[in-house]
N, C-alpha and C. Protein backbone atom coordinates (compact mmCIF):
# COMPACT_ATOMS: atom_id res chain seq x y z
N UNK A 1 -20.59 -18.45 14.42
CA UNK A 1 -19.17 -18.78 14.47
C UNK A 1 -18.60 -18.28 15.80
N UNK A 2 -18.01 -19.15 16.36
CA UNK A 2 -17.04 -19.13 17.98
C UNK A 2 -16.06 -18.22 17.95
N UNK A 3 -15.31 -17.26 18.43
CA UNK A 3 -14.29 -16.63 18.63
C UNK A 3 -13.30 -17.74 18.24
N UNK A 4 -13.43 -19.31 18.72
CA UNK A 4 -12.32 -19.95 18.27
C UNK A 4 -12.10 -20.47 16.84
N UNK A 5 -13.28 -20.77 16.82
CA UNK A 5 -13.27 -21.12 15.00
C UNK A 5 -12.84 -20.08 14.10
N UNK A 6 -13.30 -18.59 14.88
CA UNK A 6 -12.22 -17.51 13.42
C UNK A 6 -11.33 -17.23 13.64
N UNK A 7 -11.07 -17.50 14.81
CA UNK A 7 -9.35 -17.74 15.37
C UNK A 7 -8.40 -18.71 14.36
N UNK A 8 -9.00 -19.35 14.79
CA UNK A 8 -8.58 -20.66 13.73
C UNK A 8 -8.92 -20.58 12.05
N UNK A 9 -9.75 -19.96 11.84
CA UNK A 9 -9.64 -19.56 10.54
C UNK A 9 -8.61 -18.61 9.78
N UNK A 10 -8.63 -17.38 10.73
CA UNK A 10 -8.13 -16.21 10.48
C UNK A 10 -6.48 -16.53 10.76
N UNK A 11 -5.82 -16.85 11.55
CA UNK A 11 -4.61 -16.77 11.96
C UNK A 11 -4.06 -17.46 10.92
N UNK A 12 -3.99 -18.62 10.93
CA UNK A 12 -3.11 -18.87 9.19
C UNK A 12 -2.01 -17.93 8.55
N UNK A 13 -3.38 -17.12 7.77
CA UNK A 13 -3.19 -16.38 6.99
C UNK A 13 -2.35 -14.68 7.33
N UNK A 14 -3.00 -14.46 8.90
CA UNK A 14 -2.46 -13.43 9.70
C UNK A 14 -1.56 -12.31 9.14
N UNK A 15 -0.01 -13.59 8.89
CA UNK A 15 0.95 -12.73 8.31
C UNK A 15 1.29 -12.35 7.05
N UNK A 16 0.50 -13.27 6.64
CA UNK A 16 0.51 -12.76 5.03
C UNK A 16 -0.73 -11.21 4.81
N UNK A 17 -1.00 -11.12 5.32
CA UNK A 17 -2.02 -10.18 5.59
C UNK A 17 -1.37 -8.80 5.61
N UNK A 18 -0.13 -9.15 7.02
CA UNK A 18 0.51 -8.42 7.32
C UNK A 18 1.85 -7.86 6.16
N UNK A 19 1.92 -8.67 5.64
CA UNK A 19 3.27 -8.53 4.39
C UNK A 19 2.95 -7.52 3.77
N UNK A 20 1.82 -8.19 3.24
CA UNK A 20 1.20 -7.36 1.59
C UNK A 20 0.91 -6.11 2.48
N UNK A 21 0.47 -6.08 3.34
CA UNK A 21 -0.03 -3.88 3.85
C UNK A 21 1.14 -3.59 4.08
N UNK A 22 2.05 -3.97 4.59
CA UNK A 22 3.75 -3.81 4.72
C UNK A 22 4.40 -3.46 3.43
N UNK A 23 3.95 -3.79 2.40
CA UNK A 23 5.08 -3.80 1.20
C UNK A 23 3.82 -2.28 0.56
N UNK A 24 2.95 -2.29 0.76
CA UNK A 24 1.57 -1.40 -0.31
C UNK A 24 2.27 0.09 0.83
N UNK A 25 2.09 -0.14 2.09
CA UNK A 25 2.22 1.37 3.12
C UNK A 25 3.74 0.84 3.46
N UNK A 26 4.50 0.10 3.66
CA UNK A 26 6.32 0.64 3.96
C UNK A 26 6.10 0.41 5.35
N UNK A 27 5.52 1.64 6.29
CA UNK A 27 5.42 1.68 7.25
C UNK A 27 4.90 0.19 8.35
N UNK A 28 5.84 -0.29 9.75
CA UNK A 28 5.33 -1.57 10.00
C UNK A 28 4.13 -1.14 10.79
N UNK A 29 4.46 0.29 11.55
CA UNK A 29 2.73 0.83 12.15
C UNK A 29 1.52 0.87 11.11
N UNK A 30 1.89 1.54 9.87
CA UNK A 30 0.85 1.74 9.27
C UNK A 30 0.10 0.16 8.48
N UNK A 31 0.68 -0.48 8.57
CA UNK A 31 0.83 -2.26 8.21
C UNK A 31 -0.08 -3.34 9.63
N UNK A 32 0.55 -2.77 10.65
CA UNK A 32 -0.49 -3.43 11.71
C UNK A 32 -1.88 -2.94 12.10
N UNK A 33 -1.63 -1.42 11.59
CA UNK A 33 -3.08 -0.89 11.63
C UNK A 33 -4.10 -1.54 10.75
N UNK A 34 -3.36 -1.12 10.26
CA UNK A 34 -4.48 -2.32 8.38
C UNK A 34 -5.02 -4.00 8.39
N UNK A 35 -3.84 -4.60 9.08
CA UNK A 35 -4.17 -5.35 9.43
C UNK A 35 -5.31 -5.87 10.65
N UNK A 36 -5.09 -5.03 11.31
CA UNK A 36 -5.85 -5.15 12.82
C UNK A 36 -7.27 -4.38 11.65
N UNK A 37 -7.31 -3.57 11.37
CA UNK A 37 -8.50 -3.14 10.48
C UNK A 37 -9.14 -4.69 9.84
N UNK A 38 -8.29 -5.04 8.80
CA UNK A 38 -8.97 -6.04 7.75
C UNK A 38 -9.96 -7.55 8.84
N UNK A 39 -8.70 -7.76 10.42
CA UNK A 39 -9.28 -8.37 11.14
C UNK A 39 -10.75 -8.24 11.62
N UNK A 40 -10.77 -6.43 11.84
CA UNK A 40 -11.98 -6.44 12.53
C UNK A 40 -12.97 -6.62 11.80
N UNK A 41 -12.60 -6.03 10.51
CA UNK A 41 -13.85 -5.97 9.26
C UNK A 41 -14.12 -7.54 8.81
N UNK A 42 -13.46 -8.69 9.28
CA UNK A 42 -13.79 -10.14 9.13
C UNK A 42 -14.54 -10.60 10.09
N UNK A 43 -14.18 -10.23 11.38
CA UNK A 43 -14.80 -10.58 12.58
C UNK A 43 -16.51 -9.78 12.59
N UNK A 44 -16.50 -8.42 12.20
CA UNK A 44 -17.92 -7.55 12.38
C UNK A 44 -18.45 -8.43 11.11
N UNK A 45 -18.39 -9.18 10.16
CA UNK A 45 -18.93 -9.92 8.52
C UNK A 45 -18.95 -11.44 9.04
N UNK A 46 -18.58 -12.04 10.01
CA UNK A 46 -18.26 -13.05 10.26
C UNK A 46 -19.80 -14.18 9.60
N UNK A 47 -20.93 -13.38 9.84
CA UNK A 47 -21.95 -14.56 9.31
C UNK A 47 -21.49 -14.79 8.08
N UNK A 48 -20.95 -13.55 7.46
CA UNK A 48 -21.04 -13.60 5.99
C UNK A 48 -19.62 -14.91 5.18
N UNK A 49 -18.86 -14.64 6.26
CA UNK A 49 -17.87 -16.08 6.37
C UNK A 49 -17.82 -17.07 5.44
N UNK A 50 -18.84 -18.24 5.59
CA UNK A 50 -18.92 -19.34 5.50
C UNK A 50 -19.62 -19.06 4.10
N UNK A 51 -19.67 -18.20 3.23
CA UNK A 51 -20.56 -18.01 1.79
C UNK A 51 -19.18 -17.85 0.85
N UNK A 52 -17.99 -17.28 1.50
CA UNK A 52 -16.84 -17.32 0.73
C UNK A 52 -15.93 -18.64 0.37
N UNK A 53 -15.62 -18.21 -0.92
CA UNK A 53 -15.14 -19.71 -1.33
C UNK A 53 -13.64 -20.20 -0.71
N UNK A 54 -12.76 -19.07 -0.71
CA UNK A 54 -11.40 -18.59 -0.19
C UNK A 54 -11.56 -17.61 0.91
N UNK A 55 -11.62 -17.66 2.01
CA UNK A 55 -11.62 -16.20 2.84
C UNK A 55 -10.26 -15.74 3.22
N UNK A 56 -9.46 -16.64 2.61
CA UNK A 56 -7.86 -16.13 2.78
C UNK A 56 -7.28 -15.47 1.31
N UNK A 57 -8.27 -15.36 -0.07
CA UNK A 57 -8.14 -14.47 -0.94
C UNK A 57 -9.10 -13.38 -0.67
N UNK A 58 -10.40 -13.69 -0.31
CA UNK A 58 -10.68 -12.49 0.41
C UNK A 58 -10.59 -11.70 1.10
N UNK A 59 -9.67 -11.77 1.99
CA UNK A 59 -9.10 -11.36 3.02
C UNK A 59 -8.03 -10.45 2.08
N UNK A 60 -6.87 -10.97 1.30
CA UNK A 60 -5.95 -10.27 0.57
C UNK A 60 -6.75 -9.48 -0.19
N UNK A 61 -7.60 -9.83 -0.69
CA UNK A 61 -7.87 -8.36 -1.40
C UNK A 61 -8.50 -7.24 -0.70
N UNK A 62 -9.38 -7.99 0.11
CA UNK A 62 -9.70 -6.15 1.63
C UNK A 62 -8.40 -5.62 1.98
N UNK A 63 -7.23 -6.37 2.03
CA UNK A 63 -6.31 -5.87 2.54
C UNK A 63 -5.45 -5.29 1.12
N UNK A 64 -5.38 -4.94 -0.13
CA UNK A 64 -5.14 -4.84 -1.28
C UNK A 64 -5.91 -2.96 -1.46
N UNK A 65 -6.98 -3.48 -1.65
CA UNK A 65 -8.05 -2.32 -1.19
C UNK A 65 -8.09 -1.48 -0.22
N UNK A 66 -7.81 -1.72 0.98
CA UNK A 66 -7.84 -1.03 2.11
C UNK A 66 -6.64 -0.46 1.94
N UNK A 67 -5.48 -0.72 1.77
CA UNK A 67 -3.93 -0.01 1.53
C UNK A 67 -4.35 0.85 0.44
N UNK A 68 -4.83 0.46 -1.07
CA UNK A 68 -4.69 1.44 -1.66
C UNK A 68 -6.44 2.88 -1.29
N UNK A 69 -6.86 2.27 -0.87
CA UNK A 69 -7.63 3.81 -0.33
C UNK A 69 -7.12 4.17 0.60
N UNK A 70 -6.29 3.79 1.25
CA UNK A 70 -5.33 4.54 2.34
C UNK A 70 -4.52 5.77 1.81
N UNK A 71 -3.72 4.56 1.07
CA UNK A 71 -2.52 5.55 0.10
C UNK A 71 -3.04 7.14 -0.94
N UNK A 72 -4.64 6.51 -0.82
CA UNK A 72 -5.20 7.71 -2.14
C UNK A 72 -5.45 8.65 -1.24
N UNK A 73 -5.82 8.37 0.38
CA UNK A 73 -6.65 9.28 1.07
C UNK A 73 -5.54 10.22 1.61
N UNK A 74 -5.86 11.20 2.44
CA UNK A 74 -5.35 12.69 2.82
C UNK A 74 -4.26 12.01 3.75
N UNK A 75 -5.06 10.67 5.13
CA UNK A 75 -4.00 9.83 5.43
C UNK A 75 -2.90 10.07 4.67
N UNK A 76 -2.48 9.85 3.44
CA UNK A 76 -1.74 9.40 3.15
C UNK A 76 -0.14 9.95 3.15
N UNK A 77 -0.65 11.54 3.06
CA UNK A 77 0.60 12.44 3.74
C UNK A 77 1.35 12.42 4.98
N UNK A 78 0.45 12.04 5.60
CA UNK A 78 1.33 11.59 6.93
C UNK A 78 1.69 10.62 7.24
N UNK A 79 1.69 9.74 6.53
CA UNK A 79 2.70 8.06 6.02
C UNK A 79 4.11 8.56 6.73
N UNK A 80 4.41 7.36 7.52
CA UNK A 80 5.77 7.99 7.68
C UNK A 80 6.47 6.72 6.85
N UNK A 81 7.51 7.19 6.37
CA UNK A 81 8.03 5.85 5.41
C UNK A 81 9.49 5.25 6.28
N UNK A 82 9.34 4.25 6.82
CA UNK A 82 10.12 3.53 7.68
C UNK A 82 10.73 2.18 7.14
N UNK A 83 11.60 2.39 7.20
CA UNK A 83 12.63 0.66 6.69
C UNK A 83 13.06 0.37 7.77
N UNK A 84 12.92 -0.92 8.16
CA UNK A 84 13.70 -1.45 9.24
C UNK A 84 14.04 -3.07 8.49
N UNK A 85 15.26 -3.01 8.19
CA UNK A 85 16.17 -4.22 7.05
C UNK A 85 16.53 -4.69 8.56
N UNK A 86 16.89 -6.53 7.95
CA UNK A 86 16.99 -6.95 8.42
C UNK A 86 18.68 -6.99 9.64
N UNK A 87 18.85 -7.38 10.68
CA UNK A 87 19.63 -7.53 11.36
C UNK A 87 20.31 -8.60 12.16
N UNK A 88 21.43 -9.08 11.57
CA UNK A 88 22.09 -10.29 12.37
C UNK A 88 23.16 -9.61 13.10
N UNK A 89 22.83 -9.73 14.67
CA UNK A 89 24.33 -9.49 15.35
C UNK A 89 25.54 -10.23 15.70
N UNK A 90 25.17 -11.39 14.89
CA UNK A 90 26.31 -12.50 14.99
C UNK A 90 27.34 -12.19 14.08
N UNK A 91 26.94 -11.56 12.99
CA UNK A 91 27.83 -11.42 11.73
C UNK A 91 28.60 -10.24 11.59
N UNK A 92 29.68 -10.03 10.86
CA UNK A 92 30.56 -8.45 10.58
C UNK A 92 29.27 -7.17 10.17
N UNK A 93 30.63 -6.32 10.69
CA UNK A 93 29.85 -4.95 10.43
C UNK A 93 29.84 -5.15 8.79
N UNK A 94 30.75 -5.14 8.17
CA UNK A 94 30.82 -5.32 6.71
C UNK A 94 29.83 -5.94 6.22
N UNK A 95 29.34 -7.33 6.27
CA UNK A 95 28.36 -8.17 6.28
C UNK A 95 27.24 -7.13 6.39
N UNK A 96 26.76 -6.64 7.30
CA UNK A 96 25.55 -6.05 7.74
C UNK A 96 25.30 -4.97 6.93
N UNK A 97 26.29 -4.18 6.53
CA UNK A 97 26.14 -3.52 5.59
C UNK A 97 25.86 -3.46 4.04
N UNK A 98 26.60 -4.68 3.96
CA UNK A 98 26.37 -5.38 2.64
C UNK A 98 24.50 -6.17 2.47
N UNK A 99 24.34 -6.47 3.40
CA UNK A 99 23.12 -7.31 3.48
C UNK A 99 22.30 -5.85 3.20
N UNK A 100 22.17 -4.65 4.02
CA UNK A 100 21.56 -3.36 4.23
C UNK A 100 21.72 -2.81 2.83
N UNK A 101 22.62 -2.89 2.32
CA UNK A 101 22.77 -2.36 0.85
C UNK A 101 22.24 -3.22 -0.26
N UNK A 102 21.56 -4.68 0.04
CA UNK A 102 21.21 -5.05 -1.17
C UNK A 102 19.75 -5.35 -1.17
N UNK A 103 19.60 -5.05 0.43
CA UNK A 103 17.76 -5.31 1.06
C UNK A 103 17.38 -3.76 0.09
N UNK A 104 18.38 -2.44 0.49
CA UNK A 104 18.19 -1.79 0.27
C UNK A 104 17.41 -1.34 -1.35
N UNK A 105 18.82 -1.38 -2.05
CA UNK A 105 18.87 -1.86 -3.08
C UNK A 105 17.43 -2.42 -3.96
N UNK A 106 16.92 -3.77 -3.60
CA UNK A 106 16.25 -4.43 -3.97
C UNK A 106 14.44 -4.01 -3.73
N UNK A 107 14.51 -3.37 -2.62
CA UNK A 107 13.97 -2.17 -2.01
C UNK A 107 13.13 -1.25 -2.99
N UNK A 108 14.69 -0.67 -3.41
CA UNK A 108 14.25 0.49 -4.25
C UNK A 108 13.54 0.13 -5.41
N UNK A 109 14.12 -0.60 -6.14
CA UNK A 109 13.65 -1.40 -6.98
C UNK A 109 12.29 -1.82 -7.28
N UNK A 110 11.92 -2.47 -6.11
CA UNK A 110 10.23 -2.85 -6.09
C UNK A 110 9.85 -1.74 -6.32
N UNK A 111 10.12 -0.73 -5.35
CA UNK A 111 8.68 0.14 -5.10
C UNK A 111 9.05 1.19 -6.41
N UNK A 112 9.81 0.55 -7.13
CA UNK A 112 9.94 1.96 -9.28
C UNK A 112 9.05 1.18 -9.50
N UNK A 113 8.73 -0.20 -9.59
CA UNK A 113 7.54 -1.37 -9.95
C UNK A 113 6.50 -0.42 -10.02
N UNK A 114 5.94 -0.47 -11.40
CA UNK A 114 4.13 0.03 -11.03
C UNK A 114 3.65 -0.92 -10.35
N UNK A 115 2.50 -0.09 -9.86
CA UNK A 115 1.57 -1.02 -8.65
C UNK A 115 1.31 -2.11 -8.56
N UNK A 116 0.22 -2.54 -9.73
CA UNK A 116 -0.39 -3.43 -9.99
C UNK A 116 0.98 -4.77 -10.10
N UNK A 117 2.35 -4.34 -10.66
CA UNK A 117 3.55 -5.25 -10.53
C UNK A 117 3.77 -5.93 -9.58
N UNK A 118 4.08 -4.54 -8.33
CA UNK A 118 4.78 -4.60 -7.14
C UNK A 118 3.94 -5.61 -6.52
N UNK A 119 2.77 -5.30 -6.34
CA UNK A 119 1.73 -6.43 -5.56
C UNK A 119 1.81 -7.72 -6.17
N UNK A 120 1.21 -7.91 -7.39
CA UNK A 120 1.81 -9.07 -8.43
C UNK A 120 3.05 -9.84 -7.97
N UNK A 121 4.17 -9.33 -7.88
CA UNK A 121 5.44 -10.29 -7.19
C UNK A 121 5.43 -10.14 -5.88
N UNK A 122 4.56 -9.49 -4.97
CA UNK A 122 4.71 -9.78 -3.38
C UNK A 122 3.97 -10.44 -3.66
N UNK A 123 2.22 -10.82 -3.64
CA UNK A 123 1.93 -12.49 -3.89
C UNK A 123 2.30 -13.62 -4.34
N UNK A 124 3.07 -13.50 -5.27
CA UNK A 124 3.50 -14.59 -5.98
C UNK A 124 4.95 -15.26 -5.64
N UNK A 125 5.76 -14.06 -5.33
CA UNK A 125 7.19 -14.27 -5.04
C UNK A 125 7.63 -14.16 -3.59
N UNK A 126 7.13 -13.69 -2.82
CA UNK A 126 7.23 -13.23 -1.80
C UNK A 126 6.18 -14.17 -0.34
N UNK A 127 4.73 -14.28 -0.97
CA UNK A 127 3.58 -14.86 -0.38
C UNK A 127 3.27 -16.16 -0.95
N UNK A 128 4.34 -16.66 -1.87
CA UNK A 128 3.93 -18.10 -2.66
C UNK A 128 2.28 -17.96 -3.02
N UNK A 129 1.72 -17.51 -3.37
CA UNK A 129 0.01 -17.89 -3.62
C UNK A 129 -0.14 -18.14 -5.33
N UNK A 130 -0.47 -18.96 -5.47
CA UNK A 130 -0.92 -19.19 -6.82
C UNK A 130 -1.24 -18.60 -8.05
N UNK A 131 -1.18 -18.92 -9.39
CA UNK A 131 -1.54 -17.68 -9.75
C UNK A 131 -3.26 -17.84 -10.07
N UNK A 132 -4.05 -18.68 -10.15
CA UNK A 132 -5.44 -18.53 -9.72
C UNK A 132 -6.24 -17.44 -8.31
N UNK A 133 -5.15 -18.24 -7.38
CA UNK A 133 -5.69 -16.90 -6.73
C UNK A 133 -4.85 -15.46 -6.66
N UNK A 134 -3.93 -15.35 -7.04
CA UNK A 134 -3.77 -14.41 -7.71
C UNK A 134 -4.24 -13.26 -8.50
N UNK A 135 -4.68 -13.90 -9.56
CA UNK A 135 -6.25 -13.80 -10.17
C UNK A 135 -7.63 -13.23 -9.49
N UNK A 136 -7.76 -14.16 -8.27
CA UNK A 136 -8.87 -13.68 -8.08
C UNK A 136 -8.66 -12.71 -6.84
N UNK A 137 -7.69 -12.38 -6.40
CA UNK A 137 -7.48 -11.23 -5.83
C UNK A 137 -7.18 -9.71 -6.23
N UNK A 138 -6.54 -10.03 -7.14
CA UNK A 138 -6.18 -9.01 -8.37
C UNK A 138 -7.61 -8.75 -9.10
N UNK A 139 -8.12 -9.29 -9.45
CA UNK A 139 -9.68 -9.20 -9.98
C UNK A 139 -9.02 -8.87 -11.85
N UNK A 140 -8.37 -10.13 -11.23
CA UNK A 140 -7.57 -9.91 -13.24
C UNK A 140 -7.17 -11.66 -13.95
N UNK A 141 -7.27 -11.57 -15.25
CA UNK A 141 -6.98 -13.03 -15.92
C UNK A 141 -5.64 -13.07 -15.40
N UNK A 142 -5.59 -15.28 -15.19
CA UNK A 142 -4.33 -15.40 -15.07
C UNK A 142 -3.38 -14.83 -16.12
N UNK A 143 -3.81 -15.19 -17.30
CA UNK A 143 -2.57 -14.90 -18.21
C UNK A 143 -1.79 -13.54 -17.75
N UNK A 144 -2.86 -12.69 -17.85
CA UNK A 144 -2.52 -11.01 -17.36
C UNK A 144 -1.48 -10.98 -16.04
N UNK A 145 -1.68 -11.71 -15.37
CA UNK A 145 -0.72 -11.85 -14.31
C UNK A 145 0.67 -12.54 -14.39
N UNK A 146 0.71 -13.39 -15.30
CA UNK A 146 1.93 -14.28 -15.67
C UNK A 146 3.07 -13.11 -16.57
N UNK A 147 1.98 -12.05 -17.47
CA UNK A 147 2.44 -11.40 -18.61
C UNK A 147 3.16 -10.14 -17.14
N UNK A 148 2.27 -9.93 -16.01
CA UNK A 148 3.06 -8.89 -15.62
C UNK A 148 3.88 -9.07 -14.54
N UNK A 149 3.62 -10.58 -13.95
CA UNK A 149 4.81 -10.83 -12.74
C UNK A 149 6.31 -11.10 -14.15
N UNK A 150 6.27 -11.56 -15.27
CA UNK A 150 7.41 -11.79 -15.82
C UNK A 150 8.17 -10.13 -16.13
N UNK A 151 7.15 -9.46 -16.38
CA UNK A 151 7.60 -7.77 -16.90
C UNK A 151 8.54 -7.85 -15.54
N UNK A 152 7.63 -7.75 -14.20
CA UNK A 152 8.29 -7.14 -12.90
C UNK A 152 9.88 -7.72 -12.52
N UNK A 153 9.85 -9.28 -12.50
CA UNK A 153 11.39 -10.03 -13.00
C UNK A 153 12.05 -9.44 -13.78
N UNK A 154 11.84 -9.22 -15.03
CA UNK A 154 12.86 -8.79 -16.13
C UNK A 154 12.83 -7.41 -15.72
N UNK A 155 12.33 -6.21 -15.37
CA UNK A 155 12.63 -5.19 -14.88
C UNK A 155 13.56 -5.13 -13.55
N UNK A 156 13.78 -5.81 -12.57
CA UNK A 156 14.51 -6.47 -11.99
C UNK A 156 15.93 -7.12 -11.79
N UNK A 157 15.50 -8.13 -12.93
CA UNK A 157 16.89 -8.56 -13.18
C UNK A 157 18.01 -7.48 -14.14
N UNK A 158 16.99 -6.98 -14.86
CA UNK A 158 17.58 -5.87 -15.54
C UNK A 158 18.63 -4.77 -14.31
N UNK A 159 18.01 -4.35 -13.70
CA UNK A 159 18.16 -3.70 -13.16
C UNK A 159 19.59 -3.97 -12.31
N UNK A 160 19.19 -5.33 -11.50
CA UNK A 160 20.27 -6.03 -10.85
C UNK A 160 21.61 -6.40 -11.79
N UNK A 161 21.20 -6.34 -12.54
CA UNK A 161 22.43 -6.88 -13.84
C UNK A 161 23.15 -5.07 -14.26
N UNK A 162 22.50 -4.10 -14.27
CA UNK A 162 22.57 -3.13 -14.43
C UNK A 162 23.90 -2.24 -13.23
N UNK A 163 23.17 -2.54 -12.00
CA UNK A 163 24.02 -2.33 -10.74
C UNK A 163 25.47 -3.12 -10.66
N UNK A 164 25.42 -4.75 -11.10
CA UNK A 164 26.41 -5.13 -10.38
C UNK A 164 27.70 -5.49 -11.58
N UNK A 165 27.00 -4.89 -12.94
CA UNK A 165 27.80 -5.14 -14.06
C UNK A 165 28.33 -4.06 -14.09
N UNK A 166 27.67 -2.11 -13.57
CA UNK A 166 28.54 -1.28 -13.96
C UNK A 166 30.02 -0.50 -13.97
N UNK A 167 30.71 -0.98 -14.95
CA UNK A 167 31.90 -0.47 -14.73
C UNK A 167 32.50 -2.16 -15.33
N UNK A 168 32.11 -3.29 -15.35
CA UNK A 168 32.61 -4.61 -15.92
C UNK A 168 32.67 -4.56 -17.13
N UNK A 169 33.98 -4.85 -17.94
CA UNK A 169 34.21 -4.92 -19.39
C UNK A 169 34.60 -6.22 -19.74
C-alpha cells in the first residue's frame, strides 16, 4: 500500500477519530496525540489493512481503547482537562455567554454519563455511525446499544428538563 492510498483511506475518517479521543480525554492536546498515535499504529499494520472489513470501525475502536488505557494509566493524572466552547465574534457578549453556558451545561452532563453511555451517544449522536457499527466497535449487541444510547437521552433530557423547568409552576 502507497502512502497515497492510506492517505486516502485514512483521512475520511481523520476527524472522527479525532472527536471520539476528544470527548474520552477532554483535552484537544491529549486528543491529537491519540490520534496521531492510532494513525501511526495504522500506517506501522498497514499490510494488515486490506484483511479488515471496516478499517474506519477499526480504527474507532483502537481509538476507544487507546483513550481508555490512557485514562487507566499513571498518564492519566497529568490530563490537563481543557474546554475550549465554541466562539462567534459576530454575536453579543450575552449570546456568547449563553451559548458558553449551555455547551457548558450539556458538557457536564455527558461526562455524569457512564462510559460505556457517553461513547454510545458520541458515535451515534454526535459521529452519525450506525448502530451495527456501533456494535462492532463497542464489541456489544445492537439491541444493548439502542437499550443504552436511549438510557443516555432520557438521562439527558431529564436533566435538561430538570435545569430549565426549575423554579416553573
Amino acid at each position: 500500500m502507497t502512502s497515497t492510498e492510506f492517505t486516502s483511506l485514512v483521512m475520511p475518517f481523520k476527524d472522527k477519530v479525532f472527536r471520539l479521543a476528544r470527548r474520552l480525554l477532554v483535552s484537544n492536546e491529549e486528543a491529537e496525540d491519540a490520534t496521531q498515535e492510532i494513525l501511526m499504529k495504522l500506517w506501522s499494520n498497514q499490510s494488515k489493512i486490506s484483511s479488515y472489513n471496516n478499517v474506519e470501525a477499526f480504527a474507532m475502536t483502537m481509538t476507544k481503547n487507546f483513550c481508555l488505557d490512557r485514562l487507566k494509566s499513571k498518564q492519566a493524572q497529568n490530563l490537563k482537562i481543557v474546554h475550549s466552547n465554541y466562539q462567534d465574534h459576530s454575536v453579543s457578549l450575552q449570546k456568547q455567554v449563553e451559548l458558553s453556558d449551555s455547551l457548558s451545561w450539556v458538557g457536564k452532563m455527558l461526562e455524569q454519563l457512564p462510559e460505556q453511555q457517553k461513547m454510545i451517544l458520541q458515535l451515534r449522536d454526535i459521529e452519525a455511525y450506525e448502530f451495527d457499527e456501533i456494535a462492532e466497535i463497542m464489541e456489544m449487541n445492537p439491541t444493548a446499544i439502542r437499550v443504552a444510547l436511549s438510557r443516555a437521552r432520557k438521562t439527558i433530557r431529564e436533566q435538561l428538563t430538570k435545569t430549565h423547568n426549575y423554579g416553573v409552576k
